[in-house]
Protein backbone atom coordinates (compact mmCIF):
# COMPACT_ATOMS: atom_id res chain seq x y z
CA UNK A 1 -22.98 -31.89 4.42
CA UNK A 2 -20.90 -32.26 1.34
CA UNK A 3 -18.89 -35.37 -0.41
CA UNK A 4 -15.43 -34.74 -0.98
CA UNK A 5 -14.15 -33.71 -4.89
CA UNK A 6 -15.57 -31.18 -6.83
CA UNK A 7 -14.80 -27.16 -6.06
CA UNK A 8 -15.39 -25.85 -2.51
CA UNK A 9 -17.41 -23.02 -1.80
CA UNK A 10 -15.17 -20.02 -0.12
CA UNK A 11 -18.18 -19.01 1.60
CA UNK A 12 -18.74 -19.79 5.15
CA UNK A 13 -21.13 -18.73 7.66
CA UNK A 14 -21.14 -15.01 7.77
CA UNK A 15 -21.30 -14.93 3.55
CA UNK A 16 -23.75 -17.59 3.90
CA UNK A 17 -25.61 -15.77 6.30
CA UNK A 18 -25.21 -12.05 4.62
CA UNK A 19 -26.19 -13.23 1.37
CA UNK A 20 -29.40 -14.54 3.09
CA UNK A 21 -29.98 -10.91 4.25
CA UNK A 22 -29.38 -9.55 0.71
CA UNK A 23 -32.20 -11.70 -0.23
CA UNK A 24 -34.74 -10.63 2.41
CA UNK A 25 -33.91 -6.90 1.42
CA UNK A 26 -35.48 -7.55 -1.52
CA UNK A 27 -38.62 -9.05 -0.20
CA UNK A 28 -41.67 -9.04 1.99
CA UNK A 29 -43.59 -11.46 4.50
CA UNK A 30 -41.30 -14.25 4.08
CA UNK A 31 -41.14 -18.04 5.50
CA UNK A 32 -37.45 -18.08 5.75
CA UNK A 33 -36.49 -21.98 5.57
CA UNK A 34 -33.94 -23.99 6.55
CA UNK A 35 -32.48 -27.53 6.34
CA UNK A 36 -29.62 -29.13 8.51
CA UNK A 37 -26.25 -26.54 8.24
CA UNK A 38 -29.39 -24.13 6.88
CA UNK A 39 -30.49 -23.58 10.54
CA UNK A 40 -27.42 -21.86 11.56
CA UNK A 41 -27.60 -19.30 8.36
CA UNK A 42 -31.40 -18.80 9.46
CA UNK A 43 -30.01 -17.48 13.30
CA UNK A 44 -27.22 -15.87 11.87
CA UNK A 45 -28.77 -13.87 8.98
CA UNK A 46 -32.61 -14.44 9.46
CA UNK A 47 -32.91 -11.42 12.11
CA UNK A 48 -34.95 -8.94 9.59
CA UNK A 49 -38.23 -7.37 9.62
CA UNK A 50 -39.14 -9.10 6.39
CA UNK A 51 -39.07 -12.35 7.94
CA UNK A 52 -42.53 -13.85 9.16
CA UNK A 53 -41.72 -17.62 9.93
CA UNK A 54 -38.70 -20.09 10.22
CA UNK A 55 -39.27 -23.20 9.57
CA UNK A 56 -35.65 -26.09 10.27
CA UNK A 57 -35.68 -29.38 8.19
CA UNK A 58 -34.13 -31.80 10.87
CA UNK A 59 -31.82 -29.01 11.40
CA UNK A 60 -30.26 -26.04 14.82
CA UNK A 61 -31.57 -23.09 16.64
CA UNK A 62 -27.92 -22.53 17.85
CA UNK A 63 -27.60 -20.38 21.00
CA UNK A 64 -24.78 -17.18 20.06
CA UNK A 65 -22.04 -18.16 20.60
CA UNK A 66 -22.57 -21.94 18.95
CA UNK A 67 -20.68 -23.30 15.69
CA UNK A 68 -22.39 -26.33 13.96
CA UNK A 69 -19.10 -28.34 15.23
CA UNK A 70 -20.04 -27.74 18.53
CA UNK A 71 -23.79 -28.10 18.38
CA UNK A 72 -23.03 -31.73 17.04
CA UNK A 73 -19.72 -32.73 18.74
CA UNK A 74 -21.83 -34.91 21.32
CA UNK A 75 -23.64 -36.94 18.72
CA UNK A 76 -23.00 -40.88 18.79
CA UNK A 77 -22.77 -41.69 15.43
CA UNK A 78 -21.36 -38.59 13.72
CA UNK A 79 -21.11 -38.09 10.25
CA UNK A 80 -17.20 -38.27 9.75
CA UNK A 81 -14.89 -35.39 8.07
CA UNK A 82 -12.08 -34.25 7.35
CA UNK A 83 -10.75 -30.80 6.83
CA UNK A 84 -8.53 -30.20 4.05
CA UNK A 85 -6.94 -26.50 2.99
CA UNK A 86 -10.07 -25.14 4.77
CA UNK A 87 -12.88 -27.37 2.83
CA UNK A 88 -14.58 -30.38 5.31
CA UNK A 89 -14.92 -33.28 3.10
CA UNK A 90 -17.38 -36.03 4.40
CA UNK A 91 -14.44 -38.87 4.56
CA UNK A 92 -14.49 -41.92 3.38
CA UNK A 93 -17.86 -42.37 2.07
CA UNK A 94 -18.82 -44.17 -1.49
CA UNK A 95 -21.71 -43.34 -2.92
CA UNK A 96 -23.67 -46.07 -1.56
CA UNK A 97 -22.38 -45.55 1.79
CA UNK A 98 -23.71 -41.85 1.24
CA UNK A 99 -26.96 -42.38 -0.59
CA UNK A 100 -27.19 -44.99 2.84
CA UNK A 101 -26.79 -42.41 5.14
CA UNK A 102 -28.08 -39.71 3.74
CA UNK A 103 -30.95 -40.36 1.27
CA UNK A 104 -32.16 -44.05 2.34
CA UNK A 105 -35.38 -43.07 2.06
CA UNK A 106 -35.27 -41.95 -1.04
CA UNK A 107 -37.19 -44.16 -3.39
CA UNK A 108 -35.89 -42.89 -7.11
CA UNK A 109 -32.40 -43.96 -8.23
CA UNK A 110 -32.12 -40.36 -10.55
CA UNK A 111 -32.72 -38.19 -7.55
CA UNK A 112 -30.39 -40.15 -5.34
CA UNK A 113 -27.98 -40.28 -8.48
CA UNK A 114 -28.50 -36.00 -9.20
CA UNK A 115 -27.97 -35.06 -5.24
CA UNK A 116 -24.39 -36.89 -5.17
CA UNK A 117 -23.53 -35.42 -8.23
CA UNK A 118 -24.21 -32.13 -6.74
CA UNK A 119 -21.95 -32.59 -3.79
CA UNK A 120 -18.81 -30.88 -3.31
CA UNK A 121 -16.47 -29.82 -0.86
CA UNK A 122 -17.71 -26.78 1.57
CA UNK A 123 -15.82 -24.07 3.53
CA UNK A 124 -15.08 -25.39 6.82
CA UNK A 125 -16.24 -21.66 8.20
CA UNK A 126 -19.31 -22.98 7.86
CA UNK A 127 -18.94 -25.22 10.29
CA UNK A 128 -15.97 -23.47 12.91
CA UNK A 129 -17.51 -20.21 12.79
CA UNK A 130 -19.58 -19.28 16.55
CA UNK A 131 -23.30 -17.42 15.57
CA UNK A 132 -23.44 -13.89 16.96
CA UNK A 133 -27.06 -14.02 16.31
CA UNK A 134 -30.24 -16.18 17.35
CA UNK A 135 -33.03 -14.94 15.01
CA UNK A 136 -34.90 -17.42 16.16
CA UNK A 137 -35.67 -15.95 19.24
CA UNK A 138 -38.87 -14.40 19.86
CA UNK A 139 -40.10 -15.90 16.36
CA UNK A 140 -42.68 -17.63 15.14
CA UNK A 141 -40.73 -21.13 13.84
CA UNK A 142 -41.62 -24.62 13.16
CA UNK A 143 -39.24 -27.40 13.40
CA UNK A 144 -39.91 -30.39 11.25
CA UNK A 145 -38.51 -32.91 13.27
CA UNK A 146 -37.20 -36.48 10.99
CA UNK A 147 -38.14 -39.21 12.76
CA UNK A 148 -36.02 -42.00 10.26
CA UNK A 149 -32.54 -39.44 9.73
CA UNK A 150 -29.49 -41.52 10.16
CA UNK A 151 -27.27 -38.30 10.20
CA UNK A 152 -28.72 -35.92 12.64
CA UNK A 153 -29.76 -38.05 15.62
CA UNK A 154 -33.54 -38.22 16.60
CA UNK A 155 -32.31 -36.48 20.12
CA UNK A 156 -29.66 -33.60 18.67
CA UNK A 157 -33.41 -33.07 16.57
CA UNK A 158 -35.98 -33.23 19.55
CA UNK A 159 -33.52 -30.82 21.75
CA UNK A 160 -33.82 -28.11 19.15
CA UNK A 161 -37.39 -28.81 18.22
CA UNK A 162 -38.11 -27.89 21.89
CA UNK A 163 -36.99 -24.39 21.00
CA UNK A 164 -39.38 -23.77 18.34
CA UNK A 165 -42.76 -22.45 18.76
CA UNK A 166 -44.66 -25.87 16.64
CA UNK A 167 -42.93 -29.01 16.05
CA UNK A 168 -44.25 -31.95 13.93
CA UNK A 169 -42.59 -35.40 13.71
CA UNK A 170 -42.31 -36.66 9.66
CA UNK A 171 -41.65 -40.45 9.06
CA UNK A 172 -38.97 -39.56 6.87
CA UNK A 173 -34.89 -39.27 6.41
CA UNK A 174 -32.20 -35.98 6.56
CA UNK A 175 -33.84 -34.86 2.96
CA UNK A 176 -37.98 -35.19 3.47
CA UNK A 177 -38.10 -32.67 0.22
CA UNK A 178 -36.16 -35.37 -1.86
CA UNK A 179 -38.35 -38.61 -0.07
CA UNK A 180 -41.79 -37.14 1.19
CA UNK A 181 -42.16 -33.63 -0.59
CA UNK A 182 -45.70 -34.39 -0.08
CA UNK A 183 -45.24 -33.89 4.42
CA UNK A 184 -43.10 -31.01 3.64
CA UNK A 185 -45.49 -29.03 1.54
CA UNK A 186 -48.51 -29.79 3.91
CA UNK A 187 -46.49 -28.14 6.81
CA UNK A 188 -45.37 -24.98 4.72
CA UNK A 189 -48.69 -24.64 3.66
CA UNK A 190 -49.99 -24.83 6.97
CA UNK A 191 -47.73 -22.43 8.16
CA UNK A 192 -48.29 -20.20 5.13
CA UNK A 193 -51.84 -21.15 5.79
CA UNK A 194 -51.46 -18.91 9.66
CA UNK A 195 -49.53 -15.91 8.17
């Protein structure tokens, strides 16, 4: 999710997705990862031969047919947009109010400080646009499931980790690589480890 201001992105799911395939036709025996909006690029552009293991970051394994507005339109406490000229905004939000929701957990002021600068605007395709894909079927994944994320709900998280082949439960917020970099490593190396 990004902040209002800055540019927006033009891309949206399908460019997000095909520019993830242009990046697997360049490589072999890959751990394809993805965090939050990441999970529906993985089922959307993630179905290639070079791909070994997905692993989500508190993140979906949409069915086809899903958008990321409709996976989360029953949360409780949703993170709240807007949609502006075809760019979602997350609305009304200070930076406090977004370093609160999103990166609580994260102990250094700098990295808190350099993520909200790097928020901008995003194509709201990325978030209306249905999957025609679910790479995640019949694939080895992991789900690292965040057991302290005040944006996607510990239950939205558990339903989808349900669908992966592993899950493991982190003690940490919606960004574990900012907060505990240390959990995420172990897992990737663990699944790196059973390549």
């Amino acid at each position: 999710m990004r902040r209002g201001g800055g540019s927006a992105a033009a891309s949206g799911l399908r460019e997000d997705a095909d520019a993830l395939q242009r990046e697997l036709d360049t490589a072999d025996d890959v751990v394809v990862v993805g965090h939050s909006y990441g999970g529906m690029v993985i089922a959307e552009g993630a179905e290639h031969p070079a791909v070994r293991h997905l692993v989500y970051i508190t993140s979906y394994l949409p069915d086809v047919g899903r958008s990321q507005s409709g996976v989360v339109s029953d949360e409780a406490d949703p993170v709240r947009v807007t949609i502006s000229e075809g760019v979602v905004h997350v609305d009304g939000y200070t930076e406090a109010a977004f370093a609160d929701r999103f990166w609580h957990d994260v102990d250094a002021r700098s990295t808190r400080d350099g993520a909200w600068r790097r928020t901008t605007g995003q194509g709201a395709a990325a978030f209306t646009t249905p999957t025609t894909r679910a790479a995640w079927l019949g694939r080895a994944s992991t789900y690292l499931v965040c057991a302290d994320d005040r944006s996607t709900s510990l239950a939205l998280q558990r339903e989808h980790a349900d669908r992966a082949t592993h899950a493991v439960e982190l003690p940490a917020g919606h960004h574990p690589f900012l907060s505990r970099p240390d959990l995420v490593a172990e897992q990737l190396q663990r699944v790196i480890r059973s390549l």
